[in-house]
PDB file of N, CA and C in Angstrom:
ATOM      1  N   UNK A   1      92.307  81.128  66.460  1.00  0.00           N
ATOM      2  CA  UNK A   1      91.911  79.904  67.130  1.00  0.00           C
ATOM      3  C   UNK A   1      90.389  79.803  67.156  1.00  0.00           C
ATOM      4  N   UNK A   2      90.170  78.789  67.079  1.00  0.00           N
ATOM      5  CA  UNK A   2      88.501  78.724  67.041  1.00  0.00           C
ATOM      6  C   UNK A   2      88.255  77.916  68.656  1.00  0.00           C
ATOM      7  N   UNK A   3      86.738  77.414  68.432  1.00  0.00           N
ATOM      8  CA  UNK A   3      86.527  77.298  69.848  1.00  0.00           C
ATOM      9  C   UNK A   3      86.707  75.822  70.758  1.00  0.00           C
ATOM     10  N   UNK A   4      87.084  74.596  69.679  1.00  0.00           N
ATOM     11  CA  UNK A   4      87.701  73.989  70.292  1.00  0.00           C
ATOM     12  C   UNK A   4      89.054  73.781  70.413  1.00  0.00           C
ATOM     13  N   UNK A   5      89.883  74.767  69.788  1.00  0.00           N
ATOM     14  CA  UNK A   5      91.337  75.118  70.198  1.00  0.00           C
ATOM     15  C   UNK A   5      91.220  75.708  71.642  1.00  0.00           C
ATOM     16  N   UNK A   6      90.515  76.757  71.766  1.00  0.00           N
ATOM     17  CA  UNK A   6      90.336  77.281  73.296  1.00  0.00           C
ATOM     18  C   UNK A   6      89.971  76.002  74.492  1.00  0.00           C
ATOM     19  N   UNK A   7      89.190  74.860  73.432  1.00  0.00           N
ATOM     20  CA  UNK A   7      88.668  74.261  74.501  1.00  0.00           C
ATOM     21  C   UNK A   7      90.133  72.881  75.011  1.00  0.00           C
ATOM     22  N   UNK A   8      90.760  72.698  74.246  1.00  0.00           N
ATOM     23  CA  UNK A   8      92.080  71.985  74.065  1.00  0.00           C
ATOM     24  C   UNK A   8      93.014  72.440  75.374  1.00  0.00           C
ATOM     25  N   UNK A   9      92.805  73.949  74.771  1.00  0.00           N
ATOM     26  CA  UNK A   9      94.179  74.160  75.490  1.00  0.00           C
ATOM     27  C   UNK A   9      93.497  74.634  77.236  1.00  0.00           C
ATOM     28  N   UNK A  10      92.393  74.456  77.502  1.00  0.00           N
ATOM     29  CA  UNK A  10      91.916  74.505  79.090  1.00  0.00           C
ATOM     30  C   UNK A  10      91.885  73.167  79.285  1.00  0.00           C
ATOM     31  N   UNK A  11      91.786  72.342  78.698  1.00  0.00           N
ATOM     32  CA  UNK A  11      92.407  70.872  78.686  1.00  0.00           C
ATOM     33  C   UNK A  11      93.090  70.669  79.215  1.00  0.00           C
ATOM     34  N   UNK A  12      94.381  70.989  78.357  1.00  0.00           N
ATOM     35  CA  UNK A  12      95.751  70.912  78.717  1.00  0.00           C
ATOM     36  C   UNK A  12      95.936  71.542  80.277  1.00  0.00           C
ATOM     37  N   UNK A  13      94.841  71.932  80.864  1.00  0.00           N
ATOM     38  CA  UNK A  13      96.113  72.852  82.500  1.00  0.00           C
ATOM     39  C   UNK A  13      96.290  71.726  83.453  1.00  0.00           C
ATOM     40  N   UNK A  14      97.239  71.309  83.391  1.00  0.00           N
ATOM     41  CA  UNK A  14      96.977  70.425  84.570  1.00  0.00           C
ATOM     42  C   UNK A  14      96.534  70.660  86.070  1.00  0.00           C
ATOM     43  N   UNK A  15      95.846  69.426  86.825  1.00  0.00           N
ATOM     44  CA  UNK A  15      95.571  69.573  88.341  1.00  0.00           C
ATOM     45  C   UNK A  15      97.233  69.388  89.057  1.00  0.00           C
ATOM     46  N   UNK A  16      96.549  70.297  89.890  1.00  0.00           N
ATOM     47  CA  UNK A  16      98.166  70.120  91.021  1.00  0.00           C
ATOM     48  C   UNK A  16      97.529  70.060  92.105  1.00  0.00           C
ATOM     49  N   UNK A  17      98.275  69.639  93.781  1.00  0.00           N
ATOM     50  CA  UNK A  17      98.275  69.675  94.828  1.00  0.00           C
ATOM     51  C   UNK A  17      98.390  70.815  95.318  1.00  0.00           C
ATOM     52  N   UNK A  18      98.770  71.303  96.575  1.00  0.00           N
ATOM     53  CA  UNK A  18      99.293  72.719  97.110  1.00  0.00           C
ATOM     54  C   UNK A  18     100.532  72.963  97.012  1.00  0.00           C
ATOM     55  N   UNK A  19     101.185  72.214  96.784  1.00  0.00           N
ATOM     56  CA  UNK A  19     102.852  72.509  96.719  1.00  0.00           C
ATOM     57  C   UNK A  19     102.724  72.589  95.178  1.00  0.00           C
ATOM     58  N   UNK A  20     102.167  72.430  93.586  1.00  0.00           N
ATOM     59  CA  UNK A  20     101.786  72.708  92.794  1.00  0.00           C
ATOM     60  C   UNK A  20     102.654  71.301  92.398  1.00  0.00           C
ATOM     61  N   UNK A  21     102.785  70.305  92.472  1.00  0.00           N
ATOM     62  CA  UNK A  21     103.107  69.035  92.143  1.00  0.00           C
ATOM     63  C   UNK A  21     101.740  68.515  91.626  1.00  0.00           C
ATOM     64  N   UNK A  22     102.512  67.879  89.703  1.00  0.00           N
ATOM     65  CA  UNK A  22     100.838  67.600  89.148  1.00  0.00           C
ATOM     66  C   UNK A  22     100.449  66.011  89.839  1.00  0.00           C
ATOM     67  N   UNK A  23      99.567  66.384  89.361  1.00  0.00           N
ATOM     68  CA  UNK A  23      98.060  65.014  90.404  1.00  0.00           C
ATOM     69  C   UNK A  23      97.161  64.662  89.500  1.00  0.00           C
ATOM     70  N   UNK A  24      96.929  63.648  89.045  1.00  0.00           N
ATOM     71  CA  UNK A  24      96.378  62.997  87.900  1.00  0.00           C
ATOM     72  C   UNK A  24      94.433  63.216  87.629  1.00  0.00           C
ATOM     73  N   UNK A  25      93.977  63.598  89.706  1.00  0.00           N
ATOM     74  CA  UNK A  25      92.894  63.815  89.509  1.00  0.00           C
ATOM     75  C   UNK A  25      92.715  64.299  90.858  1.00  0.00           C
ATOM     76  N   UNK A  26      91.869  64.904  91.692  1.00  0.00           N
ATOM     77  CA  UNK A  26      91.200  65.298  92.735  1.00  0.00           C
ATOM     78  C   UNK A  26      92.488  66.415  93.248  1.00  0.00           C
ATOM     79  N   UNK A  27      92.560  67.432  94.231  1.00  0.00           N
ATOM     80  CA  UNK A  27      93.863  68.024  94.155  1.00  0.00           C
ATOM     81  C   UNK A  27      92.837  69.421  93.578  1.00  0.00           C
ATOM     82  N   UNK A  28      94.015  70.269  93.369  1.00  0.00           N
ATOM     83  CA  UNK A  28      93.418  71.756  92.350  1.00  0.00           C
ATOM     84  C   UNK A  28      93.281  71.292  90.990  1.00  0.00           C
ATOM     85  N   UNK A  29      91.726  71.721  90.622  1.00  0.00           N
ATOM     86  CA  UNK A  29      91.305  71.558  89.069  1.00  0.00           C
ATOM     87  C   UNK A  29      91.567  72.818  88.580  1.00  0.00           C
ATOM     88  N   UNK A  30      91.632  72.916  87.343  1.00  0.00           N
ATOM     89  CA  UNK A  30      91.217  74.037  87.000  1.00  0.00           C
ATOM     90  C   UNK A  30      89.816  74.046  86.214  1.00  0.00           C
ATOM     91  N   UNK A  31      89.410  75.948  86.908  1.00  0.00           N
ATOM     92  CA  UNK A  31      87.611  75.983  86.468  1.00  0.00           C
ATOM     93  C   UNK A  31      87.589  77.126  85.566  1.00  0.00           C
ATOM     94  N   UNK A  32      86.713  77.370  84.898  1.00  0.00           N
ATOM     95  CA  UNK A  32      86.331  78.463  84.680  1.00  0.00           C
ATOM     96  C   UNK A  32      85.026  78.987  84.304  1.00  0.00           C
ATOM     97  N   UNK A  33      85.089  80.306  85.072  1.00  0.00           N
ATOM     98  CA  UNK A  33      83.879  80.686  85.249  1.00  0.00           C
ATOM     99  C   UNK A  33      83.396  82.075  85.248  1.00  0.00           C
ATOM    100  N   UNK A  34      82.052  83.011  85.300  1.00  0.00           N
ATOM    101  CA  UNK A  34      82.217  83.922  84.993  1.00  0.00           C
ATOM    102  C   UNK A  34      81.928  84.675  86.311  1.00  0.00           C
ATOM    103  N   UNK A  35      82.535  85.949  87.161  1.00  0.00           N
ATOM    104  CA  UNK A  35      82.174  85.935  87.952  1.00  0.00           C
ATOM    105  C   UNK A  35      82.597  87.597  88.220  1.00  0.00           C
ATOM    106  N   UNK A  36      81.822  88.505  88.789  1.00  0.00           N
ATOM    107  CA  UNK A  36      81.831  90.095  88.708  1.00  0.00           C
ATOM    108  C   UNK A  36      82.285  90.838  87.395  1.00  0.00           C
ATOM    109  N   UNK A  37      81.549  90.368  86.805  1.00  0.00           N
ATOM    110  CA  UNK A  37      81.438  90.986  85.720  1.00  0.00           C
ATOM    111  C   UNK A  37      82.924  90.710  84.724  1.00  0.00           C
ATOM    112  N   UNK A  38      83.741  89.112  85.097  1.00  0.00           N
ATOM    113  CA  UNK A  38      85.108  88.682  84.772  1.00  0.00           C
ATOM    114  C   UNK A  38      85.389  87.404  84.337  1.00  0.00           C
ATOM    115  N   UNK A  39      86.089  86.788  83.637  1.00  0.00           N
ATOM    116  CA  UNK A  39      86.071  85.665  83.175  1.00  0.00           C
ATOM    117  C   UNK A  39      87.104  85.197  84.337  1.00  0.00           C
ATOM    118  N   UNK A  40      87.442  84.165  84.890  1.00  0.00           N
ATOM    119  CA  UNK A  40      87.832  83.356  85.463  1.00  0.00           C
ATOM    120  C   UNK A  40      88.168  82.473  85.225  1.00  0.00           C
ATOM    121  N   UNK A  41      89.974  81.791  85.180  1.00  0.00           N
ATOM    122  CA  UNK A  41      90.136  80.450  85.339  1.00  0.00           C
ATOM    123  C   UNK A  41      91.189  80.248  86.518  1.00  0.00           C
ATOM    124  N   UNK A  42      90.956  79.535  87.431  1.00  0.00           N
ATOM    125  CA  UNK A  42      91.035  79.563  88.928  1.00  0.00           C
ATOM    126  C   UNK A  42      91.128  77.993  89.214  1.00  0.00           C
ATOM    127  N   UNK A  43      92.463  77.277  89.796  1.00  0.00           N
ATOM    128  CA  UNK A  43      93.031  75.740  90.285  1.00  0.00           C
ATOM    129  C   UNK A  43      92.244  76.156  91.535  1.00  0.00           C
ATOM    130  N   UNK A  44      90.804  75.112  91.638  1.00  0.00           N
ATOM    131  CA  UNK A  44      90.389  75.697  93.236  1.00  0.00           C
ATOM    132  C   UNK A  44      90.221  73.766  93.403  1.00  0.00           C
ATOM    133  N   UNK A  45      90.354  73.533  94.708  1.00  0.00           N
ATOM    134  CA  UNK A  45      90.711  72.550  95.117  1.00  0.00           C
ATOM    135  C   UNK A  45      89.481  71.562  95.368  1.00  0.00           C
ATOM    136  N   UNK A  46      89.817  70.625  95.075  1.00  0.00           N
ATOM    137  CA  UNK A  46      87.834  69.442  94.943  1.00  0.00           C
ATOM    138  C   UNK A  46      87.390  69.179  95.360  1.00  0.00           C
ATOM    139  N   UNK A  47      87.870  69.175  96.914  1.00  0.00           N
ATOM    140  CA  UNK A  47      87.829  68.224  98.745  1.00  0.00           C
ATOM    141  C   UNK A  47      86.856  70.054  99.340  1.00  0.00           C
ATOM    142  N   UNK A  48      88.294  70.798  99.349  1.00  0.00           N
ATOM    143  CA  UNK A  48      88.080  72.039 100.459  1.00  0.00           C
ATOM    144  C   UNK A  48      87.317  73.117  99.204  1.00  0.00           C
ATOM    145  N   UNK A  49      87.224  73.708  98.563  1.00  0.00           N
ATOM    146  CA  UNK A  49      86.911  74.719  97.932  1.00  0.00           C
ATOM    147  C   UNK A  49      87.604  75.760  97.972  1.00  0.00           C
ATOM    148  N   UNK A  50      88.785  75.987  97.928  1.00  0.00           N
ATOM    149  CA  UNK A  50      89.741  77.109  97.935  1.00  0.00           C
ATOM    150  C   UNK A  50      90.538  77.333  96.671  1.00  0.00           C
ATOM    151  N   UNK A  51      90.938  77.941  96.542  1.00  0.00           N
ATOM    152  CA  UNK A  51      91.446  78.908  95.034  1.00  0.00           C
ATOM    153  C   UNK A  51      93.042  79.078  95.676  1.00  0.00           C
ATOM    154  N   UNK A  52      93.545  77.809  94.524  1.00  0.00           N
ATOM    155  CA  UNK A  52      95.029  78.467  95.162  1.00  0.00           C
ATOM    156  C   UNK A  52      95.875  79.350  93.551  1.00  0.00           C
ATOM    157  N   UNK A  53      95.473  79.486  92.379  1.00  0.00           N
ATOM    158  CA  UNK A  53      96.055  80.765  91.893  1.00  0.00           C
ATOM    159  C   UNK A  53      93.855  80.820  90.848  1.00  0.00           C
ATOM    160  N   UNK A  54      94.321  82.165  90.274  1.00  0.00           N
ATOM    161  CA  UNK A  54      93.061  82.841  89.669  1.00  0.00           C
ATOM    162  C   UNK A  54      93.758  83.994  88.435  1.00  0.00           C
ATOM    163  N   UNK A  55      93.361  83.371  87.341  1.00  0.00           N
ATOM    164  CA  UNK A  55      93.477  84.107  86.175  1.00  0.00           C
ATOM    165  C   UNK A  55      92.217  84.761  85.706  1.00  0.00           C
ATOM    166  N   UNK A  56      92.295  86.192  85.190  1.00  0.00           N
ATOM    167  CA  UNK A  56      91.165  87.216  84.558  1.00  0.00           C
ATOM    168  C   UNK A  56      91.501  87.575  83.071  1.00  0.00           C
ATOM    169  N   UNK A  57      89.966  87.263  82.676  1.00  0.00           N
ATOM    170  CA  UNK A  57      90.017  87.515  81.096  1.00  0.00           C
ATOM    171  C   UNK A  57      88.907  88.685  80.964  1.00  0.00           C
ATOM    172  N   UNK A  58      88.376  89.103  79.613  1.00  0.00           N
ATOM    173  CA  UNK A  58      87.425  89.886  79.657  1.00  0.00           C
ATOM    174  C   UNK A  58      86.144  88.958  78.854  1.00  0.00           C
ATOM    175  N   UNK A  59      86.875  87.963  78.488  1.00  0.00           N
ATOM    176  CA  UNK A  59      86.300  86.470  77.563  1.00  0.00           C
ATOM    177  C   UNK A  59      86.470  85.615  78.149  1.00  0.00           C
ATOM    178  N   UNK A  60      85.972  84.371  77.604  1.00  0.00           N
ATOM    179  CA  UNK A  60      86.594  82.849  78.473  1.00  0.00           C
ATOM    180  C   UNK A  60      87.899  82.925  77.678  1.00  0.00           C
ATOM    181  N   UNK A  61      88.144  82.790  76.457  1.00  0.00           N
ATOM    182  CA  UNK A  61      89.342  82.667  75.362  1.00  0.00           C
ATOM    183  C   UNK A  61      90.086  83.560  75.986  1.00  0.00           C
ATOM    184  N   UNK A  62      90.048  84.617  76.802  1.00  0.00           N
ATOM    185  CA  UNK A  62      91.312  85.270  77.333  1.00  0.00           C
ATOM    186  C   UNK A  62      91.779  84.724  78.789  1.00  0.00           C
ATOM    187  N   UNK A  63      90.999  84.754  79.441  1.00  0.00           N
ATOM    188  CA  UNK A  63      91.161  84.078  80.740  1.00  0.00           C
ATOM    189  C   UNK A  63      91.898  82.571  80.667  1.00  0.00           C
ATOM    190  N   UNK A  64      91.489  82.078  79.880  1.00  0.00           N
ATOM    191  CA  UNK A  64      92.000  80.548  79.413  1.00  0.00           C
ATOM    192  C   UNK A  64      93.812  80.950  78.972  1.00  0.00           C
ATOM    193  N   UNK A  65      93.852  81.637  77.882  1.00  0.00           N
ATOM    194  CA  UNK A  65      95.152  82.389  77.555  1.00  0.00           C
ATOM    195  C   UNK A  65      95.742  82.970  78.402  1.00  0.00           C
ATOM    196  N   UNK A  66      95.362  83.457  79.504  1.00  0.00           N
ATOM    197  CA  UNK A  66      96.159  84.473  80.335  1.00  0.00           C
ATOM    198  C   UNK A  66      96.375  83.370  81.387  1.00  0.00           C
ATOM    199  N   UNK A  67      95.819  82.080  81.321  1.00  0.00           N
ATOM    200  CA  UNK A  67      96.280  80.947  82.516  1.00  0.00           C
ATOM    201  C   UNK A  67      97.546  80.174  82.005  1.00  0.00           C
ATOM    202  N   UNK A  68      97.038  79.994  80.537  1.00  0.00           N
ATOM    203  CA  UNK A  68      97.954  79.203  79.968  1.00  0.00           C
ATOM    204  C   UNK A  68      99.636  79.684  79.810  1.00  0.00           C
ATOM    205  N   UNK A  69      99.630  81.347  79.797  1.00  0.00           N
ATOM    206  CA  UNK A  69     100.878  81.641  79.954  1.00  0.00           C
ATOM    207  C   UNK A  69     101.630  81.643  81.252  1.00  0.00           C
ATOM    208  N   UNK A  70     100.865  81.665  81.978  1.00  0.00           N
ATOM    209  CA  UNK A  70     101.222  82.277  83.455  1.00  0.00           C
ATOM    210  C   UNK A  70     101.715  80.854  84.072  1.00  0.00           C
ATOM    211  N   UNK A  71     101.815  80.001  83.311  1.00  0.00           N
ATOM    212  CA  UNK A  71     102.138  78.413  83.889  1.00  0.00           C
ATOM    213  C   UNK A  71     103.438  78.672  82.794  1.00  0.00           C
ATOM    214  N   UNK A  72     104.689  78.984  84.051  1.00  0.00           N
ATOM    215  CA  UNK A  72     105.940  79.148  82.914  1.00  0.00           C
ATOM    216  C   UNK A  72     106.758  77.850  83.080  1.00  0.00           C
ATOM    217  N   UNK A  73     106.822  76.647  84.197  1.00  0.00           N
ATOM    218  CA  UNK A  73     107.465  75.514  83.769  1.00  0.00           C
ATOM    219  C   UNK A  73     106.250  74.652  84.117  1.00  0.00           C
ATOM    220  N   UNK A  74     106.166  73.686  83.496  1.00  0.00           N
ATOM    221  CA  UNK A  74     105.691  72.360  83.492  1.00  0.00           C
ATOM    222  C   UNK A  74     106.289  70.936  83.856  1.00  0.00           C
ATOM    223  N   UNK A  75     107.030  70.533  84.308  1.00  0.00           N
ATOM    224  CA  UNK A  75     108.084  69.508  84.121  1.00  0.00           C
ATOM    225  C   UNK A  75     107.518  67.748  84.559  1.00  0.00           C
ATOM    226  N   UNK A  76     107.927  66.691  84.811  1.00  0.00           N
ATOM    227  CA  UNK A  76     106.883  65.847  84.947  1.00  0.00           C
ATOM    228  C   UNK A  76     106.338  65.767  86.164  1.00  0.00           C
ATOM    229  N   UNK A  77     106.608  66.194  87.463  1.00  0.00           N
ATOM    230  CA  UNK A  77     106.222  66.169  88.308  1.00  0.00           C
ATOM    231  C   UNK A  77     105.574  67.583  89.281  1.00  0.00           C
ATOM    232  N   UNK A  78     105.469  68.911  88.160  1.00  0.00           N
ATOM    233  CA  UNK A  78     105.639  69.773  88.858  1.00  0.00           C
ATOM    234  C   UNK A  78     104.993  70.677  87.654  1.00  0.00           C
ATOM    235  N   UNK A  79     104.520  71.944  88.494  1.00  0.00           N
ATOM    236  CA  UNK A  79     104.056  73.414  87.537  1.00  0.00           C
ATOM    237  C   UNK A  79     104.894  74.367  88.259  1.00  0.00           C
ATOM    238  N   UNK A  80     104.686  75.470  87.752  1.00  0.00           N
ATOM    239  CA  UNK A  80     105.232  76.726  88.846  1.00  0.00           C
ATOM    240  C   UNK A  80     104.521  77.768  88.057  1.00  0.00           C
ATOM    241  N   UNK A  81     104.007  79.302  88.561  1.00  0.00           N
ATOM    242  CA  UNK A  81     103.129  79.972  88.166  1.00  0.00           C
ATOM    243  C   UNK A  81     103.824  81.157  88.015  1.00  0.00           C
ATOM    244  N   UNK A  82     103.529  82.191  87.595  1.00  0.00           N
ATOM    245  CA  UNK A  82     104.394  83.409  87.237  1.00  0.00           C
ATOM    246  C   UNK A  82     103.702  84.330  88.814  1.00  0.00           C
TER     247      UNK A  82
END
């Protein structure tokens, strides 16, 4: 994968609410970022600033991958996380 495949598929995560019901915008984003010495991609919320799940990579391209699996249903109204 090159680097706008990585950038596609952090695209693709959708925002959810707290009950993890998707939300078209404001709600949990997902971020990513680098942080103790860790890659980070983390649904932290846009209003309050809280982190309701957090994936670790040793790269952004892994952290991004290790979010993207860990989202095992998608359905139209809904995510659920491993």
């Amino acid at each position: 994968m090159n680097d706008i495949d990585y950038l596609r598929l952090f695209e693709s995560l959708p925002h959810c609410d707290s009950m993890c019901n998707i939300v078209e915008d404001w709600g949990y984003a997902p971020n990513l970022y680098y942080f103790d010495q860790e890659w980070h991609v983390s649904w932290i919320d846009s209003a309050e600033g809280d982190c309701l799940y957090d994936f670790v990579g040793k790269s952004p391209e892994e952290a991004i991958v290790n979010a993207h699996r860990s989202i095992i249903i998608i359905t139209d109204n809904s995510i659920k996380f491993l």
